[in-house]
C-alpha atoms as a PDB file:
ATOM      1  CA  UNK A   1       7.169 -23.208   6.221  1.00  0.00           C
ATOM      2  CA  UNK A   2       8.815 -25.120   9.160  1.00  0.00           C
ATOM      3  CA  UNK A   3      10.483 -27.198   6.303  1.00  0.00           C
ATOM      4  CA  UNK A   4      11.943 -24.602   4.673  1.00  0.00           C
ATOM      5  CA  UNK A   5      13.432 -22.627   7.134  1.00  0.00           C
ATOM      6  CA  UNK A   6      14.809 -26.127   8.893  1.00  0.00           C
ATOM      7  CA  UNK A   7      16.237 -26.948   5.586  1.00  0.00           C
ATOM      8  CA  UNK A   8      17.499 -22.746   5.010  1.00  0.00           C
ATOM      9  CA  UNK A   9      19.106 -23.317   8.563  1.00  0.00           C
ATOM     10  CA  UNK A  10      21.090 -27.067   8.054  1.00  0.00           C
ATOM     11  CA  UNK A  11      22.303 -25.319   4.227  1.00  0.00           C
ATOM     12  CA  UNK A  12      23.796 -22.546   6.108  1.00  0.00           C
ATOM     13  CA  UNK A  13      25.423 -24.238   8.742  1.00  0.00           C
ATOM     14  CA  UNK A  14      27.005 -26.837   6.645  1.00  0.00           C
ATOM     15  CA  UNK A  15      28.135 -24.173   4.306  1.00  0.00           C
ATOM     16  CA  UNK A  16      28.819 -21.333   6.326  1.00  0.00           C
ATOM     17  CA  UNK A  17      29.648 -19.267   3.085  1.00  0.00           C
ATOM     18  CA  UNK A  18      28.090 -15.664   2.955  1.00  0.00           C
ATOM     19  CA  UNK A  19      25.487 -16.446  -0.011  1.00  0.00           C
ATOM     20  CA  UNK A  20      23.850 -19.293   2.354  1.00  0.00           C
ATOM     21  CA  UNK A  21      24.005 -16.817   5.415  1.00  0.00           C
ATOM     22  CA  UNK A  22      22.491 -14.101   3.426  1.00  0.00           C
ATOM     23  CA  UNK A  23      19.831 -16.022   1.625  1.00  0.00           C
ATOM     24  CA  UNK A  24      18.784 -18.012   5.459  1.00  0.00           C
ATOM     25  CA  UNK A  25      18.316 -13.770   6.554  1.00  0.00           C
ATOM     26  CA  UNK A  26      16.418 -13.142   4.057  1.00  0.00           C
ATOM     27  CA  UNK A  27      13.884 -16.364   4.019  1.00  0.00           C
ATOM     28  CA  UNK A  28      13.495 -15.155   7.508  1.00  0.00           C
ATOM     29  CA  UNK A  29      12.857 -11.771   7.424  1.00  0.00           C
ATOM     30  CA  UNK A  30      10.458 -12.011   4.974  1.00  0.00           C
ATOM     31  CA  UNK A  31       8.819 -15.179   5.763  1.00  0.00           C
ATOM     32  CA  UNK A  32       9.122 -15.621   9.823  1.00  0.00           C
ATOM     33  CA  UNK A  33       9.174 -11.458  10.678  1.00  0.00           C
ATOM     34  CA  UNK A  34       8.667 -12.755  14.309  1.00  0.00           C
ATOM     35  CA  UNK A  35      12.353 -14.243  14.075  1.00  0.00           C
ATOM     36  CA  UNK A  36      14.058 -11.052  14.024  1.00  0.00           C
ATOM     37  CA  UNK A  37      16.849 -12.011  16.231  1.00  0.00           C
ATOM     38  CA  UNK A  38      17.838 -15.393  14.198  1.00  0.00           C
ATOM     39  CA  UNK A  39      17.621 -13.119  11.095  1.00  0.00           C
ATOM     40  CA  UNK A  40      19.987 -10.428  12.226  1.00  0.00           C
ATOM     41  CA  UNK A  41      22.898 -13.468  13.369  1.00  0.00           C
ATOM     42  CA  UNK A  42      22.098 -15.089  10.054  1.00  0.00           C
ATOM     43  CA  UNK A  43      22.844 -11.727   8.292  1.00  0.00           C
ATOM     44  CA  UNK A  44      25.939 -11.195  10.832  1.00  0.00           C
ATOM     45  CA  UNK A  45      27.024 -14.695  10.012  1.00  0.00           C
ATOM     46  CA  UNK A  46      27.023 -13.528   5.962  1.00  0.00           C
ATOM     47  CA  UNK A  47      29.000 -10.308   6.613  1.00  0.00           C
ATOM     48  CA  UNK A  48      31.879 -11.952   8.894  1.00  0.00           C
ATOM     49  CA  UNK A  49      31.921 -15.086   6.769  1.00  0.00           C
ATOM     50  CA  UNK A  50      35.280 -16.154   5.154  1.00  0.00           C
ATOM     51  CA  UNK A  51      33.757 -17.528   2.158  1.00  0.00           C
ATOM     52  CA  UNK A  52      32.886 -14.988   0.363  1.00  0.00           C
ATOM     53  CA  UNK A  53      30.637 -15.377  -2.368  1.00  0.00           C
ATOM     54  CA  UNK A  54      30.204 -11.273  -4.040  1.00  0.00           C
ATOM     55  CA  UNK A  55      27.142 -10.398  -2.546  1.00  0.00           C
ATOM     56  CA  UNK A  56      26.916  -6.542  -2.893  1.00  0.00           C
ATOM     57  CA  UNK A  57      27.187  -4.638  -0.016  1.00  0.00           C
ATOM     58  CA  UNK A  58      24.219  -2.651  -0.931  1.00  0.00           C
ATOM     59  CA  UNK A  59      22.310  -5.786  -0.766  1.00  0.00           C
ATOM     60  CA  UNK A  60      23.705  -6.762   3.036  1.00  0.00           C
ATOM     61  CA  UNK A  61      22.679  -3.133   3.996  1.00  0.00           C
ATOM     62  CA  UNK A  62      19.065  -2.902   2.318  1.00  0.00           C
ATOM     63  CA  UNK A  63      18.330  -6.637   4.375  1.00  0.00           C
ATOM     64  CA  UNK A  64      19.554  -4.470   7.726  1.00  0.00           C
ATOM     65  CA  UNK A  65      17.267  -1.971   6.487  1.00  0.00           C
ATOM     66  CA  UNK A  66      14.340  -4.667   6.329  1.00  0.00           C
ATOM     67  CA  UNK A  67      15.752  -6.626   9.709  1.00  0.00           C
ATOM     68  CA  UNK A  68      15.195  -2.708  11.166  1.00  0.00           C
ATOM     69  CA  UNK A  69      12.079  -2.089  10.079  1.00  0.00           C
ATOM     70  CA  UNK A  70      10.761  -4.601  12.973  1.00  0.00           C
ATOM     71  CA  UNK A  71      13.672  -3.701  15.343  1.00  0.00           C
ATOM     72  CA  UNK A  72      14.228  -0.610  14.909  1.00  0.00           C
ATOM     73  CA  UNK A  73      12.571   1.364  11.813  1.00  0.00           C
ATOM     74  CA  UNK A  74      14.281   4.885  13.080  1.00  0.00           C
ATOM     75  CA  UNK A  75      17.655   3.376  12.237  1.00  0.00           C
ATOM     76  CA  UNK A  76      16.185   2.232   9.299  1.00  0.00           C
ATOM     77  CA  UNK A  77      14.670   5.500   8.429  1.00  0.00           C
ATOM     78  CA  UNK A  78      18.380   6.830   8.944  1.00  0.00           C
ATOM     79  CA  UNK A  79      19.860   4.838   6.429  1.00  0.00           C
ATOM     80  CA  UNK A  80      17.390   5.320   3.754  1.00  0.00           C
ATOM     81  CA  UNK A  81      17.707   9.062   4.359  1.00  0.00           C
ATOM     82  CA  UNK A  82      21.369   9.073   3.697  1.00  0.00           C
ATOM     83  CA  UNK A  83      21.236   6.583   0.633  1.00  0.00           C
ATOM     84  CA  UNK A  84      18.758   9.874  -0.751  1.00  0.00           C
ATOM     85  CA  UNK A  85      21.177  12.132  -0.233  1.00  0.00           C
ATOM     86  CA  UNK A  86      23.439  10.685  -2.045  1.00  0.00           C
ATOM     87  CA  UNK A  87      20.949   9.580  -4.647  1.00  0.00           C
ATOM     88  CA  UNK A  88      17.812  11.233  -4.626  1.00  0.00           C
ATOM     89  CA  UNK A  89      16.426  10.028  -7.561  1.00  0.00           C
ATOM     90  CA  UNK A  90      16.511   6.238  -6.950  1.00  0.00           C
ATOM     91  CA  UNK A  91      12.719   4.444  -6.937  1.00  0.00           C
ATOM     92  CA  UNK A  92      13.728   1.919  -4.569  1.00  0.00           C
ATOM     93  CA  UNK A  93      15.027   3.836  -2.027  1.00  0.00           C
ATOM     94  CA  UNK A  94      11.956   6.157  -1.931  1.00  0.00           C
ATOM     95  CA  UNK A  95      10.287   3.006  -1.823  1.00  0.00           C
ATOM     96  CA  UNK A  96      11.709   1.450   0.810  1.00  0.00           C
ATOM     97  CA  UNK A  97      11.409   4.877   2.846  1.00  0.00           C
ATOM     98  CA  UNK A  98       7.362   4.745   2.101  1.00  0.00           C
ATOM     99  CA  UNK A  99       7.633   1.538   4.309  1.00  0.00           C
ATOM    100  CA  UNK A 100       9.358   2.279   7.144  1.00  0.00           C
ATOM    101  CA  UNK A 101       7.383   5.527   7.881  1.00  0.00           C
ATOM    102  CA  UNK A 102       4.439   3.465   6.971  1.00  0.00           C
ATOM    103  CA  UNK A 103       5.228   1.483  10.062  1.00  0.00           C
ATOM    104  CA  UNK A 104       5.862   4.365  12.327  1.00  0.00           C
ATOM    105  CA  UNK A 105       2.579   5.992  11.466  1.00  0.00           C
ATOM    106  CA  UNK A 106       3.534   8.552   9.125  1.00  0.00           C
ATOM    107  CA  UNK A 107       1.058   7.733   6.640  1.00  0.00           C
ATOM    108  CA  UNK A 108       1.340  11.589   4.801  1.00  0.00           C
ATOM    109  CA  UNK A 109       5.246  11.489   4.523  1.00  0.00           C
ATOM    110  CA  UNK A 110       4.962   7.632   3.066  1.00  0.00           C
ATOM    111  CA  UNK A 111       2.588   8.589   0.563  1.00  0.00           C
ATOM    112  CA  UNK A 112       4.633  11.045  -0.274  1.00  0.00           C
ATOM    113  CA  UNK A 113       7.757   8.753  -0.198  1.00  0.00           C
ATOM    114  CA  UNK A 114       5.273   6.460  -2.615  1.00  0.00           C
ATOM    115  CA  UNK A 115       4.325   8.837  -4.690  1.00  0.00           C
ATOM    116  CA  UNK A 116       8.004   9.819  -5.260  1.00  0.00           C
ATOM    117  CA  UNK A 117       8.989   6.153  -6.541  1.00  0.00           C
ATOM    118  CA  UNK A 118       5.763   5.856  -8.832  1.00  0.00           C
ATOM    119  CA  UNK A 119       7.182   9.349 -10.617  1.00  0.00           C
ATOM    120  CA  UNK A 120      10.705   8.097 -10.928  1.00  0.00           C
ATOM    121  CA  UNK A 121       9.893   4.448 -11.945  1.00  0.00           C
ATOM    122  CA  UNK A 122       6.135   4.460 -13.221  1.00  0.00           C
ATOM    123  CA  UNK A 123       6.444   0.720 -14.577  1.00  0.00           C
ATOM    124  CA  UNK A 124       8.324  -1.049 -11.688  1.00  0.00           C
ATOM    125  CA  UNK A 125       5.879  -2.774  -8.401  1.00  0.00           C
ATOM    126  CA  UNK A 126       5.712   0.192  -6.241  1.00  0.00           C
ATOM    127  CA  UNK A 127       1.992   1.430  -7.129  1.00  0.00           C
ATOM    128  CA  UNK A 128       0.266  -0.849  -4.468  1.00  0.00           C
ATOM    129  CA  UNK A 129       2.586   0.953  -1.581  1.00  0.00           C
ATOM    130  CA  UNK A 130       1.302   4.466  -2.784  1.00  0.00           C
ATOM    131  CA  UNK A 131      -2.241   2.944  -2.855  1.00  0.00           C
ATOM    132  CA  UNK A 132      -2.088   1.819   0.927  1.00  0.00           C
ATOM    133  CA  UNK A 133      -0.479   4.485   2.134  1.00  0.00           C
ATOM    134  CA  UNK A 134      -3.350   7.164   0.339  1.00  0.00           C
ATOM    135  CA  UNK A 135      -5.865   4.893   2.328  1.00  0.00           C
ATOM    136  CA  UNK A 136      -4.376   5.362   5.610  1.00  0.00           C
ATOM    137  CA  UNK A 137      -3.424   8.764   5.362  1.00  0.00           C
ATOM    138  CA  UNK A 138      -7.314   8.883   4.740  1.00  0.00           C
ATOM    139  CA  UNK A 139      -7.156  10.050   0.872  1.00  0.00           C
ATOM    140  CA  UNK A 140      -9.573   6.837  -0.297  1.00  0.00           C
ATOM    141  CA  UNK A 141     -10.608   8.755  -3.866  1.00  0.00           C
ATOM    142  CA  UNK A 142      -6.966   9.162  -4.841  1.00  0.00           C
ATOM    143  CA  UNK A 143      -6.051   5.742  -3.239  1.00  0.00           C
ATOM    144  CA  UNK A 144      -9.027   4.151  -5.127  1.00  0.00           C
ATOM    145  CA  UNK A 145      -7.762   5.877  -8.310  1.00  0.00           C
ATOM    146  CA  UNK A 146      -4.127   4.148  -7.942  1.00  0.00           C
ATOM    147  CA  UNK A 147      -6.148   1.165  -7.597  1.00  0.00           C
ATOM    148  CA  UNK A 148      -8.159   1.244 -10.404  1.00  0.00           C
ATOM    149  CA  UNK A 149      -4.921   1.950 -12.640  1.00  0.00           C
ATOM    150  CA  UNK A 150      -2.928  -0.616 -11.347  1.00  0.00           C
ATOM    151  CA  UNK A 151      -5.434  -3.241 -11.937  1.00  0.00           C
ATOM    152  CA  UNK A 152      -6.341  -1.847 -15.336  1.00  0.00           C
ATOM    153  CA  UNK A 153      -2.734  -2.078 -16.199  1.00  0.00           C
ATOM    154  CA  UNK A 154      -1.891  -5.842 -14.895  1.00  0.00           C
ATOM    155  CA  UNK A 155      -5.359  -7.525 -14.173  1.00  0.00           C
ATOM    156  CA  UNK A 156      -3.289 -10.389 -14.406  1.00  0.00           C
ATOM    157  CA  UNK A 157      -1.644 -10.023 -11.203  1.00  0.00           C
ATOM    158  CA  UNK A 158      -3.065 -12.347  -8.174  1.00  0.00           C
ATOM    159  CA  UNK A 159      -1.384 -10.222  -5.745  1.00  0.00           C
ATOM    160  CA  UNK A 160      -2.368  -6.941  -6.531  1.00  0.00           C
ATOM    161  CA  UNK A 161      -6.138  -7.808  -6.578  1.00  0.00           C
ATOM    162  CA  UNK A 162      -4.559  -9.546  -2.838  1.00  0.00           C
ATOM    163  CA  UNK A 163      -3.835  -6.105  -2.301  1.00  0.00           C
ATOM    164  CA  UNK A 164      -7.089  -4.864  -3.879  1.00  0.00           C
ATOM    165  CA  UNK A 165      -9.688  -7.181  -1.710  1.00  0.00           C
ATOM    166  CA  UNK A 166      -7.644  -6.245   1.729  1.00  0.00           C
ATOM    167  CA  UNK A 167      -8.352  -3.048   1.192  1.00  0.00           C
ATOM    168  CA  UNK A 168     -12.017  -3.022   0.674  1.00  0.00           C
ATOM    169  CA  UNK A 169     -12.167  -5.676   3.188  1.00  0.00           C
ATOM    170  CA  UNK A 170     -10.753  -3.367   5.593  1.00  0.00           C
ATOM    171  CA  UNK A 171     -12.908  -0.272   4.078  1.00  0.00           C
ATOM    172  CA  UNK A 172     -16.377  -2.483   4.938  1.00  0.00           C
ATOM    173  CA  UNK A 173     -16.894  -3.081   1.377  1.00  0.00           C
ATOM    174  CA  UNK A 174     -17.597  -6.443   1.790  1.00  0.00           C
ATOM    175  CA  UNK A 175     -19.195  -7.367  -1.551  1.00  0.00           C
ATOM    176  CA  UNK A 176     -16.534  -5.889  -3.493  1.00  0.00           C
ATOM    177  CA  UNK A 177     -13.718  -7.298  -1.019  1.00  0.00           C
ATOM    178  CA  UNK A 178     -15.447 -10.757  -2.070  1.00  0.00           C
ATOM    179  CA  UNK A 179     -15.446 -10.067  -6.089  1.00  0.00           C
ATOM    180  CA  UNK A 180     -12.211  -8.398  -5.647  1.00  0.00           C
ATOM    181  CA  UNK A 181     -11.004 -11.444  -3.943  1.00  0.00           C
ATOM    182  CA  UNK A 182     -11.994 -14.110  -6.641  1.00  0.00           C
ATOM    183  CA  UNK A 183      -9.876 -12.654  -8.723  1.00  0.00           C
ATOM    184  CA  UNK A 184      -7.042 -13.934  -6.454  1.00  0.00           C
ATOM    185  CA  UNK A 185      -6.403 -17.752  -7.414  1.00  0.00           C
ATOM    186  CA  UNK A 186      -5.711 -17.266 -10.558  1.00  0.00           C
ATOM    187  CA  UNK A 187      -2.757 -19.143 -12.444  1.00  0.00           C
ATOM    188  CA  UNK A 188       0.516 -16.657 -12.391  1.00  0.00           C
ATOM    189  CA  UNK A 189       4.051 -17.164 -12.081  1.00  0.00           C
ATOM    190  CA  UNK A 190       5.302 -17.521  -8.624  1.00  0.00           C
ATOM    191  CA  UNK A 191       6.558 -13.518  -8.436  1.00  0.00           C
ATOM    192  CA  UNK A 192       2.700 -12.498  -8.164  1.00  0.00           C
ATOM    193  CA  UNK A 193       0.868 -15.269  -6.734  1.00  0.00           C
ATOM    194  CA  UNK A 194      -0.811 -15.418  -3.066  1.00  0.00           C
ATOM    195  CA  UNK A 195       0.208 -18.057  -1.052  1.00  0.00           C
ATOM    196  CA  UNK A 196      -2.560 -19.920   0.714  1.00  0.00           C
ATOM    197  CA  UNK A 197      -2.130 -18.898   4.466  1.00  0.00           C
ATOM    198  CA  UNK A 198      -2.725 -15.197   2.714  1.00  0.00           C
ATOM    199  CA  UNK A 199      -5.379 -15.822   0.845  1.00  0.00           C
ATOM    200  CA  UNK A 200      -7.161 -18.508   4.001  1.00  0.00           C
ATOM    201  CA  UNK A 201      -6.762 -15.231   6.462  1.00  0.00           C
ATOM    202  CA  UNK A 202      -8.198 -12.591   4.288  1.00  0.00           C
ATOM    203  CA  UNK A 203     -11.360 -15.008   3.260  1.00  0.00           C
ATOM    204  CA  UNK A 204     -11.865 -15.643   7.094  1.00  0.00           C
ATOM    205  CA  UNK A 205     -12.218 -12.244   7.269  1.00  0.00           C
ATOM    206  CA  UNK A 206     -14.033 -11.585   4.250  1.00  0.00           C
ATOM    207  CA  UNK A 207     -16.611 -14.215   5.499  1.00  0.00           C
ATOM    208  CA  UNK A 208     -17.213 -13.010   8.900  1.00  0.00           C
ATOM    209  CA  UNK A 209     -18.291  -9.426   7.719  1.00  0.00           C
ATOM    210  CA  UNK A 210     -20.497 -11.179   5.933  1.00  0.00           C
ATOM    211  CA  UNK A 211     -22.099 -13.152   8.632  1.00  0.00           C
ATOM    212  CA  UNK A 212     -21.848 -10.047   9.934  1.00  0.00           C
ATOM    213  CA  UNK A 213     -24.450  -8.437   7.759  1.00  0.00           C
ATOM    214  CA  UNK A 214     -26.768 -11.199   7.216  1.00  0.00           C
ATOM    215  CA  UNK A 215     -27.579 -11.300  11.025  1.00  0.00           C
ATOM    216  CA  UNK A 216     -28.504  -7.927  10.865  1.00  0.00           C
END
């Protein structure tokens, strides 16, 4: 990871155009979350660069949206809020929104955000949101339930059985975190598969529950 963002970092200062800026940001924000301050000058250097390369404006402003989730998720909440009023019916948004209050503890207003993209956009990613969001607002049958009928739908997904063995993990269900979890290293393309420090953390976890238990 070191590698990459050392090599994200030289691209964009050699370059300096707004796509290498942008693209530096976003490796960061979503790969080194502790970074937040070199993320929000990478994104700065995109928006003042004079080598434009027609990155939407939308896109700039969703990455702020992600940089503020970390550094500011009010302000983030904000903007979401006024993208809805001016288009309430857009997945994404409500989404993104499910996230941010996520963060700030609202668990019943981001299920409800969740809930809201599933019913606009039933077949895009956003099912495993509503499901985590159910669980911590404390709703566990209707968060198994999404579950169950997101797995049914794409068993062939590493990450959402990821998803899956966290939360039983974290719910004490240790045998069915670890069944749940073999599921995981499966062959997929690279949009759905767990990277190794992910799946190392969660087994590490997995594995001391079970310890756990057999000392008892």
């Amino acid at each position: 990871m070191e590698e990459a963002q050392a090599a994200y970092e030289f691209m964009s200062q050699k370059c300096q155009c707004e796509n290498c800026w942008f693209q530096y940001a976003r490796f960061l924000i979503h790969h080194q979350s502790d970074q937040t301050d070199q993320a929000q000058q990478a994104l700065n250097a995109a928006r003042s660069s004079a080598k434009k390369k027609g990155i939407p404006k939308k896109s700039l402003d969703q990455l702020q949206v992600e940089i503020h989730k970390y550094t500011d998720p009010n302000q983030a909440q904000v903007q979401l809020e006024s993208w809805l009023e001016q288009d309430p019916n857009h997945g994404d948004t409500w989404w993104r929104l499910a996230d941010i209050l996520r963060v700030k503890g609202q668990y019943e207003e981001a299920a409800h955000a969740a809930q809201r993209a599933v019913d606009l956009d039933p077949d895009n990613v956003y099912r495993p949101r509503l499901a985590d969001c159910l669980a911590k607002a404390g709703h566990t049958e209707a968060a198994q339930a999404v579950y169950d009928a997101m797995l049914k739908q794409h068993p062939e997904r590493p990450r959402y059985w990821y998803y899956y063995a966290k939360y039983l993990q974290a719910s004490n269900k240790i045998d069915l975190a670890r069944a749940a979890f073999d599921h995981i290293g499966k062959e997929s393309s690279l949009k759905w598969r767990v990277s190794k420090k992910e799946q190392d953390e969660l087994l590490e976890k997995i594995v001391q529950a079970e310890q756990s238990v057999n000392r008892q």
